[in-house]
C-alpha atoms as a PDB file:
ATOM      1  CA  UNK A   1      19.754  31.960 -23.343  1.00  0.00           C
ATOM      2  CA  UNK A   2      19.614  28.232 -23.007  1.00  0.00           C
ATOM      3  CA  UNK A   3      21.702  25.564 -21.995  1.00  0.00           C
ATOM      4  CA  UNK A   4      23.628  23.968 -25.220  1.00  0.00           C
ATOM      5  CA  UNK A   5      21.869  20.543 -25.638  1.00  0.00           C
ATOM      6  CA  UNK A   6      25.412  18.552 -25.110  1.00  0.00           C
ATOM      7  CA  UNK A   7      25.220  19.869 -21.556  1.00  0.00           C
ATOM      8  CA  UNK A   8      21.730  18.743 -20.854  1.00  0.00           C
ATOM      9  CA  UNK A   9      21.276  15.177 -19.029  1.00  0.00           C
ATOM     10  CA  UNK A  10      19.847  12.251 -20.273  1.00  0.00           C
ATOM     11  CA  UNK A  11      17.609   9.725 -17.904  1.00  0.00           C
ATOM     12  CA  UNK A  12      17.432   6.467 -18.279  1.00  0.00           C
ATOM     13  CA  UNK A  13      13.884   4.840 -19.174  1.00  0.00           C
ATOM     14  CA  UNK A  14      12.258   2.266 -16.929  1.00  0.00           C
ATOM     15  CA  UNK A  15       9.325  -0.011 -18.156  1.00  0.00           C
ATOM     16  CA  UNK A  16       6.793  -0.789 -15.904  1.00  0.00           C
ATOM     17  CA  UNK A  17       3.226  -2.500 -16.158  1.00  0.00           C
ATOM     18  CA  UNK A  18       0.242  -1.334 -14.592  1.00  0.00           C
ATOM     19  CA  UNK A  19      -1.068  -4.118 -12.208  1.00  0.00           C
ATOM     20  CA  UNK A  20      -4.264  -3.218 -12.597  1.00  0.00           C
ATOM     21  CA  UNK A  21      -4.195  -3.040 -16.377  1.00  0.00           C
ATOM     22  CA  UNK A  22      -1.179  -5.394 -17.062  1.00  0.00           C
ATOM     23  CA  UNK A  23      -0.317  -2.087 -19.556  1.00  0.00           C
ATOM     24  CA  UNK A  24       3.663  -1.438 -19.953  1.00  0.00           C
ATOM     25  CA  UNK A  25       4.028   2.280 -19.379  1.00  0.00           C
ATOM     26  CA  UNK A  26       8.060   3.876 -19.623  1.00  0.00           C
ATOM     27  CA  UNK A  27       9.326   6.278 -17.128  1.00  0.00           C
ATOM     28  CA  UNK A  28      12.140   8.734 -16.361  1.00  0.00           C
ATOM     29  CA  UNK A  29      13.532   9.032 -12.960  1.00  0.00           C
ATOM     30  CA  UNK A  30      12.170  11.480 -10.590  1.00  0.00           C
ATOM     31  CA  UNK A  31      14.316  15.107 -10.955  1.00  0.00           C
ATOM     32  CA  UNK A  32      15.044  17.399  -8.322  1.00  0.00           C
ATOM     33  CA  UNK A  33      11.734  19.119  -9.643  1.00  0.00           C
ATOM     34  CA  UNK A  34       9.949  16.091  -8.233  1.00  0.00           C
ATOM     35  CA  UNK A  35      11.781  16.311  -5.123  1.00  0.00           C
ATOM     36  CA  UNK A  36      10.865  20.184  -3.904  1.00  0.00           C
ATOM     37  CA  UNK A  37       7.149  18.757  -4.807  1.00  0.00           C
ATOM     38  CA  UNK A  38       7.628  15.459  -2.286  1.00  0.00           C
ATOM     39  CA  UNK A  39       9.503  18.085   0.083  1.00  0.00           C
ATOM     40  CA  UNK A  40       6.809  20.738  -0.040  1.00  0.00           C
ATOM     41  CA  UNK A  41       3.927  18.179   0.519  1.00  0.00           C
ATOM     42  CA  UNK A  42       1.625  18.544   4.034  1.00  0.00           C
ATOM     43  CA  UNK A  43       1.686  15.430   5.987  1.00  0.00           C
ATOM     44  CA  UNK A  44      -1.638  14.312   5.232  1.00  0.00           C
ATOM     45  CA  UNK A  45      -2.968  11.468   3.271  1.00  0.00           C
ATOM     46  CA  UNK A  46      -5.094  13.098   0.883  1.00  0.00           C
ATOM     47  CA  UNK A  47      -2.045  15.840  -0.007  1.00  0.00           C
ATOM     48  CA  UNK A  48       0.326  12.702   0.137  1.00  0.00           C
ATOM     49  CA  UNK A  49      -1.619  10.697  -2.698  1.00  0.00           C
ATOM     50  CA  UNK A  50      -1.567  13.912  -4.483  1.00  0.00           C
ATOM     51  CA  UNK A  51       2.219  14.383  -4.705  1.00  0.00           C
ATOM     52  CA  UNK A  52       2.118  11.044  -5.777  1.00  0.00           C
ATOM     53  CA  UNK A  53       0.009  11.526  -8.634  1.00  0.00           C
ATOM     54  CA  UNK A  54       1.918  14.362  -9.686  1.00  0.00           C
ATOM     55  CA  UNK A  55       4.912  12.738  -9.339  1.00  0.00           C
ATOM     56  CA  UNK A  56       3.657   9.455 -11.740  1.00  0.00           C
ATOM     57  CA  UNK A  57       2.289  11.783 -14.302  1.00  0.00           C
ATOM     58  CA  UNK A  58       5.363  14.504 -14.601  1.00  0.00           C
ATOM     59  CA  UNK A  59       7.596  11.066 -14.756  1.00  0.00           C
ATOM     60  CA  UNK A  60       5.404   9.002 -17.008  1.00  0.00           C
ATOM     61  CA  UNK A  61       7.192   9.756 -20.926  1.00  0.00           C
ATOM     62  CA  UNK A  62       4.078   7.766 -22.340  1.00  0.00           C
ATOM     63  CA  UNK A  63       1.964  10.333 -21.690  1.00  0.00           C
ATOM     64  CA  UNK A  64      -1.553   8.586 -21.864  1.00  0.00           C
ATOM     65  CA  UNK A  65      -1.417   7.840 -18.395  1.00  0.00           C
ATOM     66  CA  UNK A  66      -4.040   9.442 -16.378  1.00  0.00           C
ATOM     67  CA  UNK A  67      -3.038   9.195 -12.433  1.00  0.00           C
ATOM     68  CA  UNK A  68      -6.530  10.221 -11.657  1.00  0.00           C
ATOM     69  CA  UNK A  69      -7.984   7.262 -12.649  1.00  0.00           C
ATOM     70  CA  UNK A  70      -5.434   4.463 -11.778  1.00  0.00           C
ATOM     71  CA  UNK A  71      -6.116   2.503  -8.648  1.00  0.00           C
ATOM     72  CA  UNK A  72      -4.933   3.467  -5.446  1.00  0.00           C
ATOM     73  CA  UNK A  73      -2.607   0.107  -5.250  1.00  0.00           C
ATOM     74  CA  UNK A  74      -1.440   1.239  -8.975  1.00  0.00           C
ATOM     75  CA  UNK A  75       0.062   4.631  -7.375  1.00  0.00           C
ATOM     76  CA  UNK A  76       1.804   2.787  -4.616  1.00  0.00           C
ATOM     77  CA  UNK A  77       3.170   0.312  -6.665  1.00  0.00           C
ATOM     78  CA  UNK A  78       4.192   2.938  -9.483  1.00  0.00           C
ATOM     79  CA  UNK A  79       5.710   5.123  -6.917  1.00  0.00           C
ATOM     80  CA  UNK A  80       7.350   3.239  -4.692  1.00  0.00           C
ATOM     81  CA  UNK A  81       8.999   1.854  -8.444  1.00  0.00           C
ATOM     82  CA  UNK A  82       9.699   4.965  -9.124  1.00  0.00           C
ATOM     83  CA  UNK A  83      11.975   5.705  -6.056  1.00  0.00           C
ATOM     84  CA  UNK A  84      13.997   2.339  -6.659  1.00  0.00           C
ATOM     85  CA  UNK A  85      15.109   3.873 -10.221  1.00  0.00           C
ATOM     86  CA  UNK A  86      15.697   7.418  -8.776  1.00  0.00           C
ATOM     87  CA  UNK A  87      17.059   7.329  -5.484  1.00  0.00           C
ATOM     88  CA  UNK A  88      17.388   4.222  -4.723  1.00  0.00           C
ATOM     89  CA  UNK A  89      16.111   0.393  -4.536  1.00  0.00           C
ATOM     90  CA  UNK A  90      17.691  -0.675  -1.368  1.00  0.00           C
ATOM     91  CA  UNK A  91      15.826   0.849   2.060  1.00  0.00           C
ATOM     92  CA  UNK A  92      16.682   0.536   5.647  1.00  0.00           C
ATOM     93  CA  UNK A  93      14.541  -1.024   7.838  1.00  0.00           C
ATOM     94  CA  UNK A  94      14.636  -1.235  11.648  1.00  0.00           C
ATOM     95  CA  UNK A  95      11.937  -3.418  13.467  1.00  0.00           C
ATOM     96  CA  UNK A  96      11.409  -4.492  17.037  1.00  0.00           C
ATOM     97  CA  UNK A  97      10.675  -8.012  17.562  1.00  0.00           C
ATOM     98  CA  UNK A  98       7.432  -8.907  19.750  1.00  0.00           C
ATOM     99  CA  UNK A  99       8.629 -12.200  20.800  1.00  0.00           C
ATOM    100  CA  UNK A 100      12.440 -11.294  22.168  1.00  0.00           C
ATOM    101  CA  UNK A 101      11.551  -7.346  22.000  1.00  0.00           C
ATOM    102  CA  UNK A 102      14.931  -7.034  20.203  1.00  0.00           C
ATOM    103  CA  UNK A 103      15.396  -4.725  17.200  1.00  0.00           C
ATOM    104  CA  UNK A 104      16.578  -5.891  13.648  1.00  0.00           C
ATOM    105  CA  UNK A 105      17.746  -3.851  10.941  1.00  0.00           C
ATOM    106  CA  UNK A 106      17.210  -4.966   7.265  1.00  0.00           C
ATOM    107  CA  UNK A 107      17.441  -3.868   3.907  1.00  0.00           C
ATOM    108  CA  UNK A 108      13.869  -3.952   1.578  1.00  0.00           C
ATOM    109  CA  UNK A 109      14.772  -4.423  -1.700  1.00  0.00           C
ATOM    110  CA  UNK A 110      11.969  -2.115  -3.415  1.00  0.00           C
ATOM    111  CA  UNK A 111      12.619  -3.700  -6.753  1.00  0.00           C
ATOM    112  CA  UNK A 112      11.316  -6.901  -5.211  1.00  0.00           C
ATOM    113  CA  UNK A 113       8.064  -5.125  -3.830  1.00  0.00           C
ATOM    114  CA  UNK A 114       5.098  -7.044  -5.934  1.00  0.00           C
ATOM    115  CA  UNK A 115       1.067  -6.606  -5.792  1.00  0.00           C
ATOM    116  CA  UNK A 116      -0.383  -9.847  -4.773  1.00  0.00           C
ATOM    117  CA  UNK A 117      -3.947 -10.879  -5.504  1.00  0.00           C
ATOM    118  CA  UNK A 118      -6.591 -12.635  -3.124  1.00  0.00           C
ATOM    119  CA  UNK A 119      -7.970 -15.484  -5.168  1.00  0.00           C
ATOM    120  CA  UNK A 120     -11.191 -14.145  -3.004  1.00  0.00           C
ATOM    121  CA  UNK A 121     -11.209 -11.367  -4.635  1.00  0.00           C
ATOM    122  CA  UNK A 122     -14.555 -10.141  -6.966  1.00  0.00           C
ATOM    123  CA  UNK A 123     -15.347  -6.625  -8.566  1.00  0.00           C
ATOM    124  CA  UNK A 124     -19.250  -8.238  -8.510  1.00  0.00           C
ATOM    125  CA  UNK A 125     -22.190  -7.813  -6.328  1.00  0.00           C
ATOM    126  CA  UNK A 126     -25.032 -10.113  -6.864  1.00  0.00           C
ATOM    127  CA  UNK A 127     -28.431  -8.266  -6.086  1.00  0.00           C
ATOM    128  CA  UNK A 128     -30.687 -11.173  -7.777  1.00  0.00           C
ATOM    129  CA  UNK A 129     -30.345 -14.056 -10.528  1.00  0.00           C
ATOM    130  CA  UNK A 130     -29.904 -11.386 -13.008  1.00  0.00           C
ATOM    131  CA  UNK A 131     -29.546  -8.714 -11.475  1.00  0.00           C
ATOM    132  CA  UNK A 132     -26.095  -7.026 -10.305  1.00  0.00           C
ATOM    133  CA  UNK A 133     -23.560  -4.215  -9.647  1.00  0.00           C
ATOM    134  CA  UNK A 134     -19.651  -3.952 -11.299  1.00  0.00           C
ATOM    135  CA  UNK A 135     -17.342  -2.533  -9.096  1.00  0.00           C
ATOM    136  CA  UNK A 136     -13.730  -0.747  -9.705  1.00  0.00           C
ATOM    137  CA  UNK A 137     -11.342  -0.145  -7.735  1.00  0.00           C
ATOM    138  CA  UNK A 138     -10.974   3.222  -5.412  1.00  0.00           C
ATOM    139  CA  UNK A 139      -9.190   5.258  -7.537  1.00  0.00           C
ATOM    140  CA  UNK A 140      -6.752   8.378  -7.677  1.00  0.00           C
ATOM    141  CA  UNK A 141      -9.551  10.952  -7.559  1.00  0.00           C
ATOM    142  CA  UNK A 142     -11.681   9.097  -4.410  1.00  0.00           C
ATOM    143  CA  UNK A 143     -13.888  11.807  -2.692  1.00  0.00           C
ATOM    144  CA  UNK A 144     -12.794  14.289  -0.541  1.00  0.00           C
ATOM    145  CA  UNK A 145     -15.149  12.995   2.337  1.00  0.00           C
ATOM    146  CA  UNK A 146     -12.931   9.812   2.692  1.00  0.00           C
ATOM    147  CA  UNK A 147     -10.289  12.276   3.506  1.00  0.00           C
ATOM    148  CA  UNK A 148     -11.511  13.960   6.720  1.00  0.00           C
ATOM    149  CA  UNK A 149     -12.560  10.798   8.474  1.00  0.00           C
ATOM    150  CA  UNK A 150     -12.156  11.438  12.521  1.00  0.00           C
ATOM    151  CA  UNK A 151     -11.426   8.540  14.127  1.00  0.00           C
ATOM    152  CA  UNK A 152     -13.747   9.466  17.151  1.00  0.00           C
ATOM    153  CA  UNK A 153     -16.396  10.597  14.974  1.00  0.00           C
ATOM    154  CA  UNK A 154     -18.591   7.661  13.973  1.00  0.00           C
ATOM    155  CA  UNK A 155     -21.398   9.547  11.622  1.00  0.00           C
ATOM    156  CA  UNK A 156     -17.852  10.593   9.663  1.00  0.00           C
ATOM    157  CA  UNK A 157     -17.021   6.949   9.618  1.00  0.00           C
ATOM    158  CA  UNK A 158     -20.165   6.030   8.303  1.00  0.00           C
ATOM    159  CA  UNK A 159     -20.139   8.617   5.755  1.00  0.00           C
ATOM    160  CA  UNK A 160     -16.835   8.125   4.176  1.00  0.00           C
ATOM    161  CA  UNK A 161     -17.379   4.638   3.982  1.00  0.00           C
ATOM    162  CA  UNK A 162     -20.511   5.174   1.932  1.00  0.00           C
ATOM    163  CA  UNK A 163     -19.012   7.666  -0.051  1.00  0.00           C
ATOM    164  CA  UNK A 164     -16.183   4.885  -1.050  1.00  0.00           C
ATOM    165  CA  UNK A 165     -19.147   2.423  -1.507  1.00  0.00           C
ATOM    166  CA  UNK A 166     -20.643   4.631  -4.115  1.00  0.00           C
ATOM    167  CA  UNK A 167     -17.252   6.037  -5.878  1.00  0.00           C
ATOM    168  CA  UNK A 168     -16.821   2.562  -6.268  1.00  0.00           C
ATOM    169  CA  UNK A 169     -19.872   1.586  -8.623  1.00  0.00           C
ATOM    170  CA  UNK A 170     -18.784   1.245 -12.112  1.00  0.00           C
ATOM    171  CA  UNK A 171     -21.892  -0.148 -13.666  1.00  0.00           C
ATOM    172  CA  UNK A 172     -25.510  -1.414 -12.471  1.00  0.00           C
ATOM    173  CA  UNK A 173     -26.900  -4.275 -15.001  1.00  0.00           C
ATOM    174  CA  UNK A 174     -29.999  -6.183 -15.383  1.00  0.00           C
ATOM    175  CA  UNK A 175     -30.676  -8.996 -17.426  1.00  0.00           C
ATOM    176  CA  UNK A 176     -28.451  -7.660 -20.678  1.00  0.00           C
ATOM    177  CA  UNK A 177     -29.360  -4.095 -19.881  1.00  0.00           C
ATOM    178  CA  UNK A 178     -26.464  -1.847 -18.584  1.00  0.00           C
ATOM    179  CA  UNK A 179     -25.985   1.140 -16.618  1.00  0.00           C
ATOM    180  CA  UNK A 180     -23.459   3.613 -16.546  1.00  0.00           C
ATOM    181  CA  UNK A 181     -23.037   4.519 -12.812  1.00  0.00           C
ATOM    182  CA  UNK A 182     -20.625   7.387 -13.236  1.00  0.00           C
ATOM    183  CA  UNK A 183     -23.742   9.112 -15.915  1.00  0.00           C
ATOM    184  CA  UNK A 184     -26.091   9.348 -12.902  1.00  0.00           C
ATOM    185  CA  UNK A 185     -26.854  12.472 -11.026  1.00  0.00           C
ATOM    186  CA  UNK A 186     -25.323  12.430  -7.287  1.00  0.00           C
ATOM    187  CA  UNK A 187     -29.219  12.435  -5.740  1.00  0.00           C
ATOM    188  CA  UNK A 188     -29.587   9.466  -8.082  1.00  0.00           C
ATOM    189  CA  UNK A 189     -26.619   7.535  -7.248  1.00  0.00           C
ATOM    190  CA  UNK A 190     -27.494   8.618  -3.450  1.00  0.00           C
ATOM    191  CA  UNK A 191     -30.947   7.044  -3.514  1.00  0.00           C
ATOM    192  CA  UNK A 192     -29.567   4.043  -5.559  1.00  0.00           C
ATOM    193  CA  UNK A 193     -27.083   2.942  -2.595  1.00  0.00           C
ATOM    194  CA  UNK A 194     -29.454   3.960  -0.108  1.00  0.00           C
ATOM    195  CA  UNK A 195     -32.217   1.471  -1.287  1.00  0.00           C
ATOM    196  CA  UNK A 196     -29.423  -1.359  -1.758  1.00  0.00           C
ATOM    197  CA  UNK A 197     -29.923  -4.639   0.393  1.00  0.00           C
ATOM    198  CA  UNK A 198     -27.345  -4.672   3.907  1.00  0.00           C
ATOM    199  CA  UNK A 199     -26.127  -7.837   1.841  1.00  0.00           C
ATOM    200  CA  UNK A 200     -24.615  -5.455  -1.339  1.00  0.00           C
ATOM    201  CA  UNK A 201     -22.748  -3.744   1.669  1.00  0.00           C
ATOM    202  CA  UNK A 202     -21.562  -6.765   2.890  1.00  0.00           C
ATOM    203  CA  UNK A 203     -20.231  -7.909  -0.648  1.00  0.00           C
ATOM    204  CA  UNK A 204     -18.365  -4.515  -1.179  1.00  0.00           C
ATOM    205  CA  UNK A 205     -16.799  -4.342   2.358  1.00  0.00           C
ATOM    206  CA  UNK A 206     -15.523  -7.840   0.857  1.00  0.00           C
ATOM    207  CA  UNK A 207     -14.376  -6.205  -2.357  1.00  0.00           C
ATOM    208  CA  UNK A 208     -12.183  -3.852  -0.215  1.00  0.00           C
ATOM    209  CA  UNK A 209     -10.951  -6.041   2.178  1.00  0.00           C
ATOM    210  CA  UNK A 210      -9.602  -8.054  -0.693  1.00  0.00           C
ATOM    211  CA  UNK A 211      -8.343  -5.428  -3.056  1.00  0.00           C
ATOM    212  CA  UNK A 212      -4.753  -6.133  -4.629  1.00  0.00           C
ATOM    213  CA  UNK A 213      -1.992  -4.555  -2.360  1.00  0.00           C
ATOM    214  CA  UNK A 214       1.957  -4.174  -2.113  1.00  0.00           C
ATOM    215  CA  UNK A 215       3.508  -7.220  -0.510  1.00  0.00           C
ATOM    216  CA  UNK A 216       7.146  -7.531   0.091  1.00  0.00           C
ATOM    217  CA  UNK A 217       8.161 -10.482   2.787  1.00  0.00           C
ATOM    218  CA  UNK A 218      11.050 -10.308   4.916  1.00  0.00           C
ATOM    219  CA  UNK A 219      12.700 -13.772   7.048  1.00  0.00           C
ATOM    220  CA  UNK A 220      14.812 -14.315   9.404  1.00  0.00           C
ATOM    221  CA  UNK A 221      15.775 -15.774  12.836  1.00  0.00           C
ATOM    222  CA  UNK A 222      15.204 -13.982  16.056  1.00  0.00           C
ATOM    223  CA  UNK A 223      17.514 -14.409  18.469  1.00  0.00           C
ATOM    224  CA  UNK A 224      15.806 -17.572  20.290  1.00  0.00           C
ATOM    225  CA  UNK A 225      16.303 -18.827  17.067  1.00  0.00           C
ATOM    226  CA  UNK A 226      12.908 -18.680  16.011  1.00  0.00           C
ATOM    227  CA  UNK A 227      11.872 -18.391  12.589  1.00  0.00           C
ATOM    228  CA  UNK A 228       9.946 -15.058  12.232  1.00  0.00           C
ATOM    229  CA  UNK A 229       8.424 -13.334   9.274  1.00  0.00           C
ATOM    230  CA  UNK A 230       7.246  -9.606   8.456  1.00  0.00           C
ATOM    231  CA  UNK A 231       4.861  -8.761   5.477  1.00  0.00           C
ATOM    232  CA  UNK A 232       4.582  -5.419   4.168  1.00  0.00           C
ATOM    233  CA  UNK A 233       1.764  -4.295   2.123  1.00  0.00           C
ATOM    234  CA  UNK A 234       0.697  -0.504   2.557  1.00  0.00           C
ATOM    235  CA  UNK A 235       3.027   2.148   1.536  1.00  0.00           C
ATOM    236  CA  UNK A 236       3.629   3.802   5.352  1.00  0.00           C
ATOM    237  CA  UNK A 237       5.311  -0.145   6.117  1.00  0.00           C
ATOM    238  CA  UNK A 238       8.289   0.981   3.156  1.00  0.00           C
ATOM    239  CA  UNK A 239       8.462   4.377   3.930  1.00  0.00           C
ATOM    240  CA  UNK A 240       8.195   4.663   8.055  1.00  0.00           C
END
């Protein structure tokens, strides 16, 4: 037997846009459903983006969304959006001070949290006069290489960053020909990057470095009375 419908709860819709795609998507709160997923999740980054994933999709009530392929800046933004409307938009803060070594406490407004762009920024890599590459952003589905990156381990480095590299190719053109990158076979795409000039690498470890990200700025005075700032922009500075 189910519940009678007058006992069942209504949520409150939330409109949101996409940076990436500027597209107005509405959501419901996350449920306590959402919560034993969050609560269930291993500590790692891969299983953390995810939860998150699952979390924007099961909230998402225009149901065209696809997490998968949203960029990774899209999820943090969505997410950490999605815990202002469902838990809450104000979160503590406590941060030591380099210059007095004191620590402050503040409270992060996540409805304030914004992506900002890097006028710098370009999804192109120039290879000739008419000849180029069109990158996207990493996205929700980034391979699983990128994952198991050891720190100590510099040929895991290297491949993970390659891996990115090539995840990221959206199309090759030349002249007013076109390519669709993602139509390739993997030895294909493999001997593609591999004969690319050092300068293409260059350019894309420009693309990343560049990428939109969270940014949320907090001010204040120390207590020499120096004016001191703190920028956050990845999702472990809001959620420490």
């Amino acid at each position: 037997m189910s519940i009678p419908q007058e006992f069942q709860i209504n949520h409150p819709l939330t409109t949101f846009i996409i940076p990436s795609t500027k597209k107005p998507v509405r959501f419901r709160p996350f449920l306590c459903k959402e919560e034993k997923i969050l609560l269930s999740a291993k500590n790692t980054p891969e299983e953390i983006i995810n939860v998150i994933k699952q979390i924007i999709t099961n909230c998402a009530i225009d149901n065209d969304i696809k997490s998968n392929s949203l960029a990774l800046y899209d999820l943090e933004y969505l997410y950490i959006k999605l815990v202002s409307i469902s838990i809450s938009n104000i979160k503590h803060a406590r941060y030591r001070d380099h210059e007095d070594n004191k620590i402050y406490d503040f409270d992060i407004d996540l409805a304030n949290v914004d992506i900002i762009h890097n006028p710098e920024h370009s999804n192109k890599i120039k290879l000739s006069d008419n000849a180029g590459i069109l990158l996207k952003p990493p996205v929700g589905n980034i391979p699983k290489e990128i994952w198991s990156i050891d720190p100590k381990d510099t040929k895991s480095q290297v491949t993970a960053l390659f891996s990115l590299f090539k995840s990221c190719i959206n199309q090759v053109y030349k002249n007013e020909k076109m390519l669709d990158f993602s139509e390739q076979s993997e030895e294909d795409k493999d001997q593609f990057v591999d004969k690319l000039p050092i300068t293409a690498f260059e350019q894309f470890r420009t693309f990343i470095r560049t990428l939109p990200k969270l940014y949320y700025k907090i001010e204040y005075k120390n207590s020499k009375e120096h004016s001191r700032t703190i920028v956050l922009e990845t999702l472990e500075d809001f959620f420490i």
